[in-house]
Protein backbone atom coordinates (compact mmCIF):
# COMPACT_ATOMS: atom_id res chain seq x y z
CA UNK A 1 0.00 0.00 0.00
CA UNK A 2 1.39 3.04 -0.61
CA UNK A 3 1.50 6.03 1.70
CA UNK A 4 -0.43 8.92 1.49
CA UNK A 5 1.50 11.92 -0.23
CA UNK A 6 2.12 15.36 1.46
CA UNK A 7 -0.12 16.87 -1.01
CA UNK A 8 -3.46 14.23 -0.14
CA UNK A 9 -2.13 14.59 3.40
CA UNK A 10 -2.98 18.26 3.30
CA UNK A 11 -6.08 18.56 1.52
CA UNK A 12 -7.12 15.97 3.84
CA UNK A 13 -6.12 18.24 7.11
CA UNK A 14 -7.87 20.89 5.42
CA UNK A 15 -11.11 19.58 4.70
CA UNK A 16 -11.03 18.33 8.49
CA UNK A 17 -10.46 22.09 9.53
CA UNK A 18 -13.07 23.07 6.98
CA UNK A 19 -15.68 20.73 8.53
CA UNK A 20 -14.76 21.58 12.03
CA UNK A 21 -15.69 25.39 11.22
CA UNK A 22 -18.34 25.09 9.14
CA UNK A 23 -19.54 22.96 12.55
CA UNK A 24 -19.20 26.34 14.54
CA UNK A 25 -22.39 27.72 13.36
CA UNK A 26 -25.25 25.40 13.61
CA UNK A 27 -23.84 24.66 17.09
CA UNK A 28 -23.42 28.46 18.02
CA UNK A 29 -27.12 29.05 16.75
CA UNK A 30 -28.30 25.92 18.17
CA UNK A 31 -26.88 27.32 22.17
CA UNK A 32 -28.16 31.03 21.64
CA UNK A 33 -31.39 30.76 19.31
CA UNK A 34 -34.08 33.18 20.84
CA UNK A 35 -36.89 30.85 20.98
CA UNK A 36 -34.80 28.29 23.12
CA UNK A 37 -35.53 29.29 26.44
CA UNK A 38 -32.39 27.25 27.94
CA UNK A 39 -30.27 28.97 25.17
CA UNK A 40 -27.28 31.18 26.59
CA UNK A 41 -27.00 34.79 25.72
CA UNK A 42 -24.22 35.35 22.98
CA UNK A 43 -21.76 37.28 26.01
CA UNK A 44 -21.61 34.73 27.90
CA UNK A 45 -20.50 31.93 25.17
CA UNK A 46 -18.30 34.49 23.61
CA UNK A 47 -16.13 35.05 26.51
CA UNK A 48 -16.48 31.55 27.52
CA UNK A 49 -15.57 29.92 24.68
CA UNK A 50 -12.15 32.54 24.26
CA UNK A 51 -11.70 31.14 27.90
CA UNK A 52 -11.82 27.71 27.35
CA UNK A 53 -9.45 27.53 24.09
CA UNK A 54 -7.39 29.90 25.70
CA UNK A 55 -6.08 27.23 28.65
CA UNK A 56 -5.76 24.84 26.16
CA UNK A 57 -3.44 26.96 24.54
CA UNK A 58 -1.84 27.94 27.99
CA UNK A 59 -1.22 24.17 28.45
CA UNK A 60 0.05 23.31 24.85
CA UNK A 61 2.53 26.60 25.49
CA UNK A 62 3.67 25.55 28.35
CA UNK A 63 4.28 22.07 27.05
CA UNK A 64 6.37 23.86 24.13
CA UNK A 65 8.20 25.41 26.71
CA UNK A 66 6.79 28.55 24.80
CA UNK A 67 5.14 30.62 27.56
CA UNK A 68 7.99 33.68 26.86
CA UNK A 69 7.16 35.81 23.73
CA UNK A 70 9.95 36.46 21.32
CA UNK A 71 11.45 39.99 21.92
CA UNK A 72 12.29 41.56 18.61
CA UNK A 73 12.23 45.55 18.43
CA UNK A 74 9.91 47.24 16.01
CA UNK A 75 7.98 43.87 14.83
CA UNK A 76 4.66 45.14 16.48
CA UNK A 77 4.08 42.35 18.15
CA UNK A 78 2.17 43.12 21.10
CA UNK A 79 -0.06 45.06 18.89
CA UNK A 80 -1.13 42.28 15.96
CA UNK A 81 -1.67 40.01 19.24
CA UNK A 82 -4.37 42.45 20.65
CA UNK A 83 -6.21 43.65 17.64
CA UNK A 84 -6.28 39.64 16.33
CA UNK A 85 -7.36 38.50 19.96
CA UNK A 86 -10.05 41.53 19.71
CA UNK A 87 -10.79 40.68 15.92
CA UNK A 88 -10.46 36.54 16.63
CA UNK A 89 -11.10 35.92 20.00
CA UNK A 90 -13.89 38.51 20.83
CA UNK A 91 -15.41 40.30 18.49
CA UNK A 92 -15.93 37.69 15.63
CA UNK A 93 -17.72 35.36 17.91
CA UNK A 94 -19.99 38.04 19.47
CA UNK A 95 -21.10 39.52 16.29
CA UNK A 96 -21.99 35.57 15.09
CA UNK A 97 -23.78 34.89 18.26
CA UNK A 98 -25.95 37.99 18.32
CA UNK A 99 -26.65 37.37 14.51
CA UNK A 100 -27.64 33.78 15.33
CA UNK A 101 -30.10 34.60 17.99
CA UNK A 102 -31.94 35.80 15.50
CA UNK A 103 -31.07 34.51 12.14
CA UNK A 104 -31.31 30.66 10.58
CA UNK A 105 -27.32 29.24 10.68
CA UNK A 106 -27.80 28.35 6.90
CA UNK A 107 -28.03 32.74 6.29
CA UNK A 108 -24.37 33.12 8.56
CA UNK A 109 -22.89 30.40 6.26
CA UNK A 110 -23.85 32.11 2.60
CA UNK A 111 -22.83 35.68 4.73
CA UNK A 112 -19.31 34.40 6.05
CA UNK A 113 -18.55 32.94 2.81
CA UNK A 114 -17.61 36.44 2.09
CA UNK A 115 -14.59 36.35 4.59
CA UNK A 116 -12.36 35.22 2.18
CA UNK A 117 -12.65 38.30 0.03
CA UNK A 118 -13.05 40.83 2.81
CA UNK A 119 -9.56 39.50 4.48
CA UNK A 120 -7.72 39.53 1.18
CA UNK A 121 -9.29 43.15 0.89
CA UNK A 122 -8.18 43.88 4.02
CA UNK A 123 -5.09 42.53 3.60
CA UNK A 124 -5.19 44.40 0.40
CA UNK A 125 -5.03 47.84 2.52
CA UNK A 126 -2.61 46.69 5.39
CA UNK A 127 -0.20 45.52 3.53
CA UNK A 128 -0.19 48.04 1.05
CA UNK A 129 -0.57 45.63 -2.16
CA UNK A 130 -1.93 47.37 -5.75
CA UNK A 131 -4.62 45.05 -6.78
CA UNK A 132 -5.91 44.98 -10.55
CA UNK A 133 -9.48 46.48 -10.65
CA UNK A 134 -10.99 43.00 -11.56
CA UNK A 135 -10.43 42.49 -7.86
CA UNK A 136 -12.03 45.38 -6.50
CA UNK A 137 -15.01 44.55 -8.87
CA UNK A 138 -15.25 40.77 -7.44
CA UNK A 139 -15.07 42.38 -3.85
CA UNK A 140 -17.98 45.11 -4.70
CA UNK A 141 -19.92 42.20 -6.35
CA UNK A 142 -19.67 40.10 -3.12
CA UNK A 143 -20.29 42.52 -1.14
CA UNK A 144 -23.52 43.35 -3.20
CA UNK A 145 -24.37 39.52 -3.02
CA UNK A 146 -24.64 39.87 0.58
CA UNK A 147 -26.88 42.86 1.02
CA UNK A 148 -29.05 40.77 -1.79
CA UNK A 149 -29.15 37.41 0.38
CA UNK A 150 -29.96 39.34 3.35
CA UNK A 151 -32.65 41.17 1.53
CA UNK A 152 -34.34 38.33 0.11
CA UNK A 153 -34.00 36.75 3.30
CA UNK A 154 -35.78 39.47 5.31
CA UNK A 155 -38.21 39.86 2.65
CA UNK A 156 -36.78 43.25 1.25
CA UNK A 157 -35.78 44.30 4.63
CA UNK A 158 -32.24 44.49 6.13
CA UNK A 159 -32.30 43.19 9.51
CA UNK A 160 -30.46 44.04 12.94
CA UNK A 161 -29.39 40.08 12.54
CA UNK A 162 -28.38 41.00 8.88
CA UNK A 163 -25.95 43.71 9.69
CA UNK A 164 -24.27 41.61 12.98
CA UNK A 165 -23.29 38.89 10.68
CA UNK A 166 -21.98 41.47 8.39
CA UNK A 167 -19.53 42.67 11.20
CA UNK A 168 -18.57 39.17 12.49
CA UNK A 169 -17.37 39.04 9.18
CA UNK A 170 -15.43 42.29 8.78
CA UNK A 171 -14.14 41.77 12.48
CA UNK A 172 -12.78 38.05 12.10
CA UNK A 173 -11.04 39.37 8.96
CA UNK A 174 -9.45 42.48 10.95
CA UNK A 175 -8.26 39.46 13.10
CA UNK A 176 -6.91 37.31 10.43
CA UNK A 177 -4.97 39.36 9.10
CA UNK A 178 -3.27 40.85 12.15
CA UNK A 179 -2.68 37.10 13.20
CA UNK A 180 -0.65 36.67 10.21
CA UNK A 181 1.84 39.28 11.24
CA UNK A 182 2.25 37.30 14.52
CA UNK A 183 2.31 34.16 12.43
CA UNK A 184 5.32 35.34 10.97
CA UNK A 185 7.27 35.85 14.15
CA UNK A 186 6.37 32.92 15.76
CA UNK A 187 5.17 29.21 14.07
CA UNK A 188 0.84 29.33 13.84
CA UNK A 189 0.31 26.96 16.53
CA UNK A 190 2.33 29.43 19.12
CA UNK A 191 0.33 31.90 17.43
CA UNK A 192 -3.15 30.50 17.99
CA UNK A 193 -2.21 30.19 21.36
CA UNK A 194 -0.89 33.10 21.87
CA UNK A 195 -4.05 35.41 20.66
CA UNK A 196 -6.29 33.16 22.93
CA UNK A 197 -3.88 33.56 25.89
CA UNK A 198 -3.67 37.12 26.01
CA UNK A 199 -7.13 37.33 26.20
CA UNK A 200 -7.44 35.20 29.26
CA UNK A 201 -7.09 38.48 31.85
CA UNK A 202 -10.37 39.45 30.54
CA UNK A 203 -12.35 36.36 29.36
CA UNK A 204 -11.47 34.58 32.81
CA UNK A 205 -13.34 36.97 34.91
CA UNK A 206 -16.25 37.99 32.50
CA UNK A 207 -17.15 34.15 32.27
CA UNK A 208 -17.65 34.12 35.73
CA UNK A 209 -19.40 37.18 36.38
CA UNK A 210 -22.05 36.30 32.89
CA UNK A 211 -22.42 32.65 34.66
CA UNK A 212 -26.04 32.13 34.00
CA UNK A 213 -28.23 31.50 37.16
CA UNK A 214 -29.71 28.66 36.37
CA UNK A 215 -27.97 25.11 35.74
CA UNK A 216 -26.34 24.88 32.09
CA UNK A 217 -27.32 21.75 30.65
CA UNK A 218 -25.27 18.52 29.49
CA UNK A 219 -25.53 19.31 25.99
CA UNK A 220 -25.16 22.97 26.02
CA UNK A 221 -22.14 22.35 27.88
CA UNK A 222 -20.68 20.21 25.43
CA UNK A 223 -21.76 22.61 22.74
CA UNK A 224 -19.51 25.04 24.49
CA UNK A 225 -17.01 22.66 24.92
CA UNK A 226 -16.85 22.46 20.93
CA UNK A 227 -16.56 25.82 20.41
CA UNK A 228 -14.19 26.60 22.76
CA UNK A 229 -11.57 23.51 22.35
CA UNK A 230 -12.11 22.72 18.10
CA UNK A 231 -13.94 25.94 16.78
CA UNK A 232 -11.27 28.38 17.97
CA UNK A 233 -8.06 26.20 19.01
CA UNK A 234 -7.62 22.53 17.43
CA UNK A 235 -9.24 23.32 13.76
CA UNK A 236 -6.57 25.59 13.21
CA UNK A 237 -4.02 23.14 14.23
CA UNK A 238 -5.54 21.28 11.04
CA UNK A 239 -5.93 23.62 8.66
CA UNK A 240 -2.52 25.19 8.91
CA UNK A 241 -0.73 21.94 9.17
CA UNK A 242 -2.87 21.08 5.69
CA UNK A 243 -1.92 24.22 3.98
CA UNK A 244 2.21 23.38 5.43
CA UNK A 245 1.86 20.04 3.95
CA UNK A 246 -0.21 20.70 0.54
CA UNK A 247 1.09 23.78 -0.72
CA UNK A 248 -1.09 27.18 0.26
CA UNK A 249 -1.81 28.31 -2.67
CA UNK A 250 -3.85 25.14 -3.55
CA UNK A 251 -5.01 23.53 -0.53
CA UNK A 252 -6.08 27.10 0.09
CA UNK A 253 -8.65 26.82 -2.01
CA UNK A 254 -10.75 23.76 0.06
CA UNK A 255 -12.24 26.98 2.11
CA UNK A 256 -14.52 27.26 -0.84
CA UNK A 257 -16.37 24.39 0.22
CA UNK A 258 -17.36 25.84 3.31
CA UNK A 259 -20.41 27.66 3.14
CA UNK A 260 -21.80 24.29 1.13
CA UNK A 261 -20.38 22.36 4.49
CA UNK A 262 -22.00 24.91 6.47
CA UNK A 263 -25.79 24.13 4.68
CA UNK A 264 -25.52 21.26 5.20
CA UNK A 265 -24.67 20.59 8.37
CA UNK A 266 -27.30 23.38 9.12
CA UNK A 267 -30.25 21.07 7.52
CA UNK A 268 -28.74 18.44 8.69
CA UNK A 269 -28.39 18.77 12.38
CA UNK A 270 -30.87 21.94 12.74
CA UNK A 271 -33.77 20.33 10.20
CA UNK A 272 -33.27 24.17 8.81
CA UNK A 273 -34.92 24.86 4.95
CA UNK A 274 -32.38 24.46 2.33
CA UNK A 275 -34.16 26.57 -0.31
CA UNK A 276 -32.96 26.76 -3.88
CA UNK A 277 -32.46 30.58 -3.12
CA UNK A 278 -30.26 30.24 -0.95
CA UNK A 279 -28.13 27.79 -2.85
CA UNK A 280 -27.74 29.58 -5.70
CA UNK A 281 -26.43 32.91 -3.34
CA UNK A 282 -23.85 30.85 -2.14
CA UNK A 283 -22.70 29.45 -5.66
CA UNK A 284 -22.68 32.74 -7.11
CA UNK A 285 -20.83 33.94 -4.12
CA UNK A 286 -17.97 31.24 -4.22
CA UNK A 287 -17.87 31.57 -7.56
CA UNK A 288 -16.88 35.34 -6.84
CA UNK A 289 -14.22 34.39 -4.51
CA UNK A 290 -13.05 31.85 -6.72
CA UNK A 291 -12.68 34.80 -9.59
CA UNK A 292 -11.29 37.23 -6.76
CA UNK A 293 -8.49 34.81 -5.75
CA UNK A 294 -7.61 34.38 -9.53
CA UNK A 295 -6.96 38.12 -10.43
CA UNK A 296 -5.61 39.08 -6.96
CA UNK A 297 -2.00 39.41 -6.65
């Protein structure tokens, strides 16, 4: 039998990350839906969550013997941590929560398939890359695709739910790409860590002062447990260790699959609608970040 090359090896890590996101939002709407009267507000699972993957990656630091940040003048490194733990760690996961209280999980996964766009524009901006105006045009059509969805899913009207998922989105890309600058001083599993560590002063204390009253229950728990320990820890210990293996630039593209993964998994577990509208949004809208990764530089 032959082994498994680098290449399979890393799609394969990928798709495992993929699946493990895509996982984070029927399980976040599932714990904070508004008609779910054992459901747990979006503050509380926000900074608990951050919490819990942040002493997982206290313990896998200090089993790196990593606990001591690299000291290099003028690398900004205190900085990127903060704004990525704000971006990452905090504000990304509130946004999606207070969206979800309101709003189906199959809406948030044709609305974050837009993240890949809005990092590279970001990205774009930070780093201070020219990109051809076919890019700017695939963003702007995105971007356009999303007020549409949201539209048609409000029946012509924008929604409070409409614009949180829209800044979950623009905040978890402010994240991204400020974790990439502390990716690049330190390897990405130091870096996950890291972000989720810093943020353990604060998310420590809040998640015991927003400790609901009443009992949590067994599954809630556990659906905490998920979000805390694979959502924002362990699935990115898979998907970068797919993209080291396979090559970025291709395994790179798996992502694209996500919003599909995300339907699913949405009818699937949640017994949401799957309506044709909604499937063709989120073709035509990985279809645009297919085109936007193609022209951008």
């Amino acid at each position: 039998m032959n082994p498994l090359s680098n290449e399979t090896k890393g799609y394969a890590l990928a798709f495992v990350g993929v699946v493990v996101f895509a996982l984070t939002l029927p399980i976040t709407r599932w714990v904070v839906r508004a008609d779910d009267i054992d459901s747990l507000s979006p503050l509380f699972i926000t900074v608990c969550r951050a919490a819990i993957a942040g002493l997982c990656g206290l313990t896998y630091l200090y089993w790196q013997k990593a606990l001591v940040l690299p000291r290099q003048r003028g690398n900004g490194l205190a900085g990127a941590l903060v704004v990525s733990a704000l971006g990452t760690a905090l504000a990304f996961p509130l946004f999606l929560g207070l969206g979800l209280a309101q709003a189906p999980s199959v809406q948030a996964a044709v609305v974050t398939g837009f993240m890949p766009i809005c990092t590279a524009v970001f990205a774009s901006l930070y780093f201070r890359q020219k990109q051809p105006l076919k890019f700017w045009l695939c963003a702007l059509t995105g971007f356009l695709l999303i007020v549409a969805f949201s539209a048609y899913k409000g029946l012509g009207v924008l929604r409070l739910a409409d614009v949180f998922l829209v800044l979950a989105v623009v905040t978890g890309a402010v994240g991204y790409i400020s974790g990439v600058k502390v990716s690049s001083i330190m390897p990405a599993s130091h870096a996950i860590s890291w972000i989720l560590v810093i943020s353990l002063p604060f998310t420590i204390p809040a998640t015991i002062w927003l400790w609901p009253s009443t009992p949590i229950s067994l599954a809630h728990a556990a659906g905490l447990g998920y979000l805390g320990v694979f959502s924002m820890w362990l699935g990115f210990f898979a998907w970068y260790k797919g993209l080291v293996l396979g090559g970025t630039m291709r395994v790179s593209q798996v992502q694209l699959l996500q919003p599909f993964v995300a339907l699913i998994l949405s009818a699937w577990l949640l017994g949401e609608s799957l309506e044709l509208g909604t499937i063709v949004f989120a073709l035509a809208l990985i279809l645009t970040v297919l085109a936007s990764k193609r022209v951008s530089k």
